[in-house]
PDB file of N, CA and C in Angstrom:
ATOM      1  N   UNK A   1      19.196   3.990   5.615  1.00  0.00           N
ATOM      2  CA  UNK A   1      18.844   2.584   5.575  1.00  0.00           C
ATOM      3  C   UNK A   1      19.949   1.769   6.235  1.00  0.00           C
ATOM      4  N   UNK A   2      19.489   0.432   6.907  1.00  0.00           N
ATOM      5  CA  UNK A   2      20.725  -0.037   7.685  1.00  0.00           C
ATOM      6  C   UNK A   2      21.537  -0.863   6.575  1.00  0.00           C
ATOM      7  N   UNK A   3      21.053  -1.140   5.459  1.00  0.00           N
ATOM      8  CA  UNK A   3      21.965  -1.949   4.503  1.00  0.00           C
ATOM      9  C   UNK A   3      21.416  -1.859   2.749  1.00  0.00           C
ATOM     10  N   UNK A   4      22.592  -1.946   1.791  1.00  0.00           N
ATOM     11  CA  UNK A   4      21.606  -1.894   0.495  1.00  0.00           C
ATOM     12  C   UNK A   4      20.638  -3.054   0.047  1.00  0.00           C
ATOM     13  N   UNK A   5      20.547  -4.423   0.654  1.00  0.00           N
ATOM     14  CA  UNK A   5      19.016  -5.297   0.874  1.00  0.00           C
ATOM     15  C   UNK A   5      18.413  -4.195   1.361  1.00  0.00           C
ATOM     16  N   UNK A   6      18.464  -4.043   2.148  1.00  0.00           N
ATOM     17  CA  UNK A   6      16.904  -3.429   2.475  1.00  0.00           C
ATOM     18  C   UNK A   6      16.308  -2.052   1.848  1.00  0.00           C
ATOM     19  N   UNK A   7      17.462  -1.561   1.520  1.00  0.00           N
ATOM     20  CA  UNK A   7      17.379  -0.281   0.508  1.00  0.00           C
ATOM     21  C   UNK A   7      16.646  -0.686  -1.043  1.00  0.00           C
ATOM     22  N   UNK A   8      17.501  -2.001  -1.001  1.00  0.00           N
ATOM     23  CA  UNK A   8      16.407  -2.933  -2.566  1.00  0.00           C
ATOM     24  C   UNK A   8      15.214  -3.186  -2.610  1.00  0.00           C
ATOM     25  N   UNK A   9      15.233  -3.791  -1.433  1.00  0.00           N
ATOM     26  CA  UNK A   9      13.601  -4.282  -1.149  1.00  0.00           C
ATOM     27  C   UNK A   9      12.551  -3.344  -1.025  1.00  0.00           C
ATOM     28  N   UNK A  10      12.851  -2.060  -0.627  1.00  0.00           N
ATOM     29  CA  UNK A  10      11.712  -0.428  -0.512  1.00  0.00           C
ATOM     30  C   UNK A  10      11.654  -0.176  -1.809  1.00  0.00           C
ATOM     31  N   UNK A  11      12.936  -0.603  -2.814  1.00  0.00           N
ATOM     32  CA  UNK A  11      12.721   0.334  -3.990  1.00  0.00           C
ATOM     33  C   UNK A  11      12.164  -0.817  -4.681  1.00  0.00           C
ATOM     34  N   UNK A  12      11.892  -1.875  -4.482  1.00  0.00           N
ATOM     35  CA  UNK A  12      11.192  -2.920  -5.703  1.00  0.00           C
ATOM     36  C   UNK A  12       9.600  -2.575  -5.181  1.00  0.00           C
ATOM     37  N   UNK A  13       9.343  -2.249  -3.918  1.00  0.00           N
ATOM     38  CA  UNK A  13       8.035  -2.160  -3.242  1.00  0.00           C
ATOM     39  C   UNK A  13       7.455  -0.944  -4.086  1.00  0.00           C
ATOM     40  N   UNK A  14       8.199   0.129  -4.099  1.00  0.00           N
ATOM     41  CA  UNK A  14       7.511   1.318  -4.536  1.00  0.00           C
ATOM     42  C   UNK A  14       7.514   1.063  -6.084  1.00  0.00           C
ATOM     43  N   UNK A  15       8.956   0.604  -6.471  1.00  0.00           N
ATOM     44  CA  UNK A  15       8.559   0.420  -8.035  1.00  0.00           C
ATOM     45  C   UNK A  15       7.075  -0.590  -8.579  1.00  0.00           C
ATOM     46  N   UNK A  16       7.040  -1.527  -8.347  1.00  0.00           N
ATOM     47  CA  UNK A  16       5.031  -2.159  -8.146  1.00  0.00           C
ATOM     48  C   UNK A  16       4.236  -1.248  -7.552  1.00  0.00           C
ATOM     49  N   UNK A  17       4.275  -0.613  -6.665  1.00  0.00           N
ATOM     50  CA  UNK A  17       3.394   0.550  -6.953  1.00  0.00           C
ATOM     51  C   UNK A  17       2.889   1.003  -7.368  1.00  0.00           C
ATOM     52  N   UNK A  18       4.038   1.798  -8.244  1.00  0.00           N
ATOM     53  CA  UNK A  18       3.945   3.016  -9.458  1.00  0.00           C
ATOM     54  C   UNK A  18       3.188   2.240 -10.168  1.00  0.00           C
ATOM     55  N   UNK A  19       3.634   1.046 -10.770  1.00  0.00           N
ATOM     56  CA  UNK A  19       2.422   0.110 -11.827  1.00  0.00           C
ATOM     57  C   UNK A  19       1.371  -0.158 -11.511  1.00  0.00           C
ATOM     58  N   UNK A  20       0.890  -0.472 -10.374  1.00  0.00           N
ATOM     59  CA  UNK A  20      -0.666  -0.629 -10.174  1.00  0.00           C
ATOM     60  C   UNK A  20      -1.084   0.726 -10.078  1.00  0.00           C
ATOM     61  N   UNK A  21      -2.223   0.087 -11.288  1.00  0.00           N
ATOM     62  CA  UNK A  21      -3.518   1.442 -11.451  1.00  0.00           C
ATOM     63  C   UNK A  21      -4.875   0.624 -11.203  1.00  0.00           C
ATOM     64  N   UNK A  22      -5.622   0.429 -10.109  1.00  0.00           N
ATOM     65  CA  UNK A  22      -6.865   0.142 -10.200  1.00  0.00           C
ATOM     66  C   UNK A  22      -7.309   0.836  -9.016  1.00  0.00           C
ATOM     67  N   UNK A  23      -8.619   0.439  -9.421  1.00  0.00           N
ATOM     68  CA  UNK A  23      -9.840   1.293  -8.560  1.00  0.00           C
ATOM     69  C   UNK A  23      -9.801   1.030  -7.174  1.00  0.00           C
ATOM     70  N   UNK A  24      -9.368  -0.846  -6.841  1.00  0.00           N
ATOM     71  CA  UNK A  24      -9.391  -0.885  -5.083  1.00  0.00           C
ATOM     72  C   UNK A  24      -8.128  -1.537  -4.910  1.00  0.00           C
ATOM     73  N   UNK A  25      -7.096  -0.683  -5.453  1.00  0.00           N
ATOM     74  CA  UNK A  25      -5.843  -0.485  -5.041  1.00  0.00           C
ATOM     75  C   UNK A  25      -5.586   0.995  -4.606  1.00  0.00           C
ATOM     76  N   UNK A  26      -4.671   1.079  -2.947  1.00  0.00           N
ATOM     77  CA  UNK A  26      -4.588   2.944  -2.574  1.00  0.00           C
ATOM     78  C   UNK A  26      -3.482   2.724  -3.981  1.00  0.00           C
ATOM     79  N   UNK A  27      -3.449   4.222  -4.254  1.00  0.00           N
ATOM     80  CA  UNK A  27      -2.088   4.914  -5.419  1.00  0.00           C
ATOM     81  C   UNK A  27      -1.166   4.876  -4.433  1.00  0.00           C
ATOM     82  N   UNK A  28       0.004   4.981  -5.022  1.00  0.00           N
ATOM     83  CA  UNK A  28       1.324   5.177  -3.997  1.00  0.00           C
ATOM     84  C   UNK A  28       1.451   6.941  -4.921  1.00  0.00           C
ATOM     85  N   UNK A  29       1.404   7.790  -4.179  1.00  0.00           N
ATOM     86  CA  UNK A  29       1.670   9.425  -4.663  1.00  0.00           C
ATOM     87  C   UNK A  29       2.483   9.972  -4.759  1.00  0.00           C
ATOM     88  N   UNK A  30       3.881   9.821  -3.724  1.00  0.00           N
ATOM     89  CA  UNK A  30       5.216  10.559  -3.680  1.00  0.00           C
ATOM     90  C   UNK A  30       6.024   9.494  -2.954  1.00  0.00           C
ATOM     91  N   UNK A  31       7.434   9.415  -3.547  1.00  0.00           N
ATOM     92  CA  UNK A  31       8.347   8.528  -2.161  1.00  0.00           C
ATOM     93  C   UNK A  31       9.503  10.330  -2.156  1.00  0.00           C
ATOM     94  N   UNK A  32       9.920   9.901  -0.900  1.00  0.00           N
ATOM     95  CA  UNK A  32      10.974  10.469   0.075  1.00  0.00           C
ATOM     96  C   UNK A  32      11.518   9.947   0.065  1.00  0.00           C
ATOM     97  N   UNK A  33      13.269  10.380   0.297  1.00  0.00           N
ATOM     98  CA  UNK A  33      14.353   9.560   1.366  1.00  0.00           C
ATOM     99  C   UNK A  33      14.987  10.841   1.596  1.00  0.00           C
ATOM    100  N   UNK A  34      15.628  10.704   2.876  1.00  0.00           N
ATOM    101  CA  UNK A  34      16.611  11.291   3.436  1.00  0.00           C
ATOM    102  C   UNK A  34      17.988   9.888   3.771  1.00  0.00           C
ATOM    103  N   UNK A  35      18.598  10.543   4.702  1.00  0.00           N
ATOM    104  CA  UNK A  35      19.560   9.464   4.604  1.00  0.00           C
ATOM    105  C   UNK A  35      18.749   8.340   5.566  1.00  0.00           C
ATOM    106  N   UNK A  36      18.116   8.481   6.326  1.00  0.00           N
ATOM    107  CA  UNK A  36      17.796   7.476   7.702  1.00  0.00           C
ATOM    108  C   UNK A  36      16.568   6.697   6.880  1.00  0.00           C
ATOM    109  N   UNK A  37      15.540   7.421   6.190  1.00  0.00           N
ATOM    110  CA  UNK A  37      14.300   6.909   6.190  1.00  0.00           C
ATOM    111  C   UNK A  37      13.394   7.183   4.499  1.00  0.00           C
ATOM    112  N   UNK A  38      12.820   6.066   4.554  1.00  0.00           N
ATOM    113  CA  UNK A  38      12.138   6.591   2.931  1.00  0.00           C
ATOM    114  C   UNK A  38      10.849   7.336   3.770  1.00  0.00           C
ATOM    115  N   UNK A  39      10.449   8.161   2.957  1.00  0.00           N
ATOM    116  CA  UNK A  39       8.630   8.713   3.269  1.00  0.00           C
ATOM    117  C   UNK A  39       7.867   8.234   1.957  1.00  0.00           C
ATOM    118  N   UNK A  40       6.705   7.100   1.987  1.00  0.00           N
ATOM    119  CA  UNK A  40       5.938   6.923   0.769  1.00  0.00           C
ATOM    120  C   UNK A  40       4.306   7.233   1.541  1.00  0.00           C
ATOM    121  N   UNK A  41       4.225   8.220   0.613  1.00  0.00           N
ATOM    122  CA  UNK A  41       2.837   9.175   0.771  1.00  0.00           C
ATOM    123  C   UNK A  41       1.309   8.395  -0.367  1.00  0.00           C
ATOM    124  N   UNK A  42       0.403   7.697   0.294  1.00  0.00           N
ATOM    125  CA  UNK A  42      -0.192   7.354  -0.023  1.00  0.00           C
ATOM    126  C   UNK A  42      -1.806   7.786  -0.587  1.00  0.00           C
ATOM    127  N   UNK A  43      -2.245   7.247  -1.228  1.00  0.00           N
ATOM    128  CA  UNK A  43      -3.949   7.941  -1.079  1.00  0.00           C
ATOM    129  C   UNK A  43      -4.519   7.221   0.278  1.00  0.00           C
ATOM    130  N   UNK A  44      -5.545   8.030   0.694  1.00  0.00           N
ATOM    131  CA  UNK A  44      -6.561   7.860   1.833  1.00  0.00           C
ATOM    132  C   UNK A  44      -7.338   6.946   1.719  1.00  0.00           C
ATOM    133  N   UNK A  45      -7.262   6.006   2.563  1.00  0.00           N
ATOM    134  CA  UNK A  45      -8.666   4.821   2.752  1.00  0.00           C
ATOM    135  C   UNK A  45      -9.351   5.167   4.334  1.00  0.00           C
ATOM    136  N   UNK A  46     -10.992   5.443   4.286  1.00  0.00           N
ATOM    137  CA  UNK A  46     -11.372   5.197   5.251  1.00  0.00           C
ATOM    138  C   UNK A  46     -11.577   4.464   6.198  1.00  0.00           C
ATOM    139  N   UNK A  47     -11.008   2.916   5.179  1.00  0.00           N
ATOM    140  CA  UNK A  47     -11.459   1.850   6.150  1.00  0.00           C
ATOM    141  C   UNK A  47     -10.880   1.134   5.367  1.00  0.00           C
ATOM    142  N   UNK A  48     -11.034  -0.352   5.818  1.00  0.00           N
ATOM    143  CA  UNK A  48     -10.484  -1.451   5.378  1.00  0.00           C
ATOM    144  C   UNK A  48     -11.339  -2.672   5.306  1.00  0.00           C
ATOM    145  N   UNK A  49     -10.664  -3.462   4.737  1.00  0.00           N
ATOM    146  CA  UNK A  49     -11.683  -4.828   4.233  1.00  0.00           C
ATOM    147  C   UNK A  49     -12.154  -5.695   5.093  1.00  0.00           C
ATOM    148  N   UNK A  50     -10.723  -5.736   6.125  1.00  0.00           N
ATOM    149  CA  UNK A  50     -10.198  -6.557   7.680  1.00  0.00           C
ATOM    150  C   UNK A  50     -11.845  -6.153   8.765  1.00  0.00           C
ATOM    151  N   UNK A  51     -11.850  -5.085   9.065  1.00  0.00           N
ATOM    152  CA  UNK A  51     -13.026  -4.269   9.625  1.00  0.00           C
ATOM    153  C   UNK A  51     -14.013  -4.108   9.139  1.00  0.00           C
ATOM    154  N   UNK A  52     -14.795  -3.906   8.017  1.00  0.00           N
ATOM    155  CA  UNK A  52     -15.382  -4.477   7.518  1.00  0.00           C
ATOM    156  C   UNK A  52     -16.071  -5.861   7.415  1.00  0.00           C
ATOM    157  N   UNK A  53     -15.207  -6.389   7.340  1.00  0.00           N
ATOM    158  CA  UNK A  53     -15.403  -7.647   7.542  1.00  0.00           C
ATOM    159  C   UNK A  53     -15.704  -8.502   9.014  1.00  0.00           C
ATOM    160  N   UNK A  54     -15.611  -7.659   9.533  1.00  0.00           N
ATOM    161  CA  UNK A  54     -15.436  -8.149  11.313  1.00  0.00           C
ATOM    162  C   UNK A  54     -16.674  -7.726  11.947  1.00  0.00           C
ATOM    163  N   UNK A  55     -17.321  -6.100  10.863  1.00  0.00           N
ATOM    164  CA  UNK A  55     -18.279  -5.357  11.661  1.00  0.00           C
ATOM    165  C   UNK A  55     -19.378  -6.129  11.258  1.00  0.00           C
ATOM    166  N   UNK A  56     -19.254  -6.988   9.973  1.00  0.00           N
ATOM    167  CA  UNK A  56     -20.482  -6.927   9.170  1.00  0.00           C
ATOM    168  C   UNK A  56     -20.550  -8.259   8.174  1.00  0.00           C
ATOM    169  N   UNK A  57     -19.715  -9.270   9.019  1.00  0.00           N
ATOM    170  CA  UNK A  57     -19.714 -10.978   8.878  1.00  0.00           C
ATOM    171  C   UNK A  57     -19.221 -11.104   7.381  1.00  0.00           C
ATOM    172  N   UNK A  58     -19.238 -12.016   7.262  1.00  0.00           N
ATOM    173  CA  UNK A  58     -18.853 -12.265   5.546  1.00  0.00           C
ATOM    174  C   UNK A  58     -19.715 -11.890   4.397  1.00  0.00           C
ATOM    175  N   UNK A  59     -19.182 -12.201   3.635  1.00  0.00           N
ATOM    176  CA  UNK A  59     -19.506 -11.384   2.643  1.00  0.00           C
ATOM    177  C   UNK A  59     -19.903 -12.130   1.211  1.00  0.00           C
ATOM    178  N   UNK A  60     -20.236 -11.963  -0.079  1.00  0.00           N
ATOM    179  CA  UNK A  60     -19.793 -13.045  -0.735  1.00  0.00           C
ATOM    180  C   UNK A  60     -18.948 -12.107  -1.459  1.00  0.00           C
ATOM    181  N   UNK A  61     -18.029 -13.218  -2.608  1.00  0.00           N
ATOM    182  CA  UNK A  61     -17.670 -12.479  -3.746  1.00  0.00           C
ATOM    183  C   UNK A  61     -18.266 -11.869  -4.526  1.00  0.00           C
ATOM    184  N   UNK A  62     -19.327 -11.616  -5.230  1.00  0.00           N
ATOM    185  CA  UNK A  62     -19.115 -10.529  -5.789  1.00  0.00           C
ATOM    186  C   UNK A  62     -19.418  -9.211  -5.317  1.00  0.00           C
ATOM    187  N   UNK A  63     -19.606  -9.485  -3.788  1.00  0.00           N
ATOM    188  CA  UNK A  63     -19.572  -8.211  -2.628  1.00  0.00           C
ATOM    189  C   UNK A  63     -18.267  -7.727  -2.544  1.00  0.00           C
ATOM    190  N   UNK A  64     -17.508  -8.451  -2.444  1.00  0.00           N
ATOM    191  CA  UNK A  64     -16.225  -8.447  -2.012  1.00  0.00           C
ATOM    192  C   UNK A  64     -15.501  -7.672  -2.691  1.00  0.00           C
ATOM    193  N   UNK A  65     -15.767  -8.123  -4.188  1.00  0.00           N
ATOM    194  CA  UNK A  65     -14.847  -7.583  -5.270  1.00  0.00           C
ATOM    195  C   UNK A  65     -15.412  -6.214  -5.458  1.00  0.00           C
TER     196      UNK A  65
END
């Protein structure tokens, strides 16, 4: 990491992570570090909301949700 900010800021990211448990949240599954780089290994999304949304116009809420 180039400094311990930024070394803070990955580990507050992954720590919220670990706490979210819901259904259309990805899981965060494993973190890594070596010295240069963290690795955080995620669950699989086929797609996204962004695209979705682009292919197939708006939506309402309780589509959404």
């Amino acid at each position: 990491m180039k400094n311990d900010f930024s070394r803070m800021k990955i580990m507050q990211e992954v720590l919220i992570l670990k706490k979210l448990v819901h259904v259309n949240i990805i899981r965060l599954l494993e973190v890594f570090e070596n010295k240069d780089n963290f690795f955080i290994v995620m669950e699989y999304s086929s797609g996204d909301l962004l695209t979705r949304i682009k292919d197939h116009g708006r939506m309402s809420e309780a589509k959404a949700k």
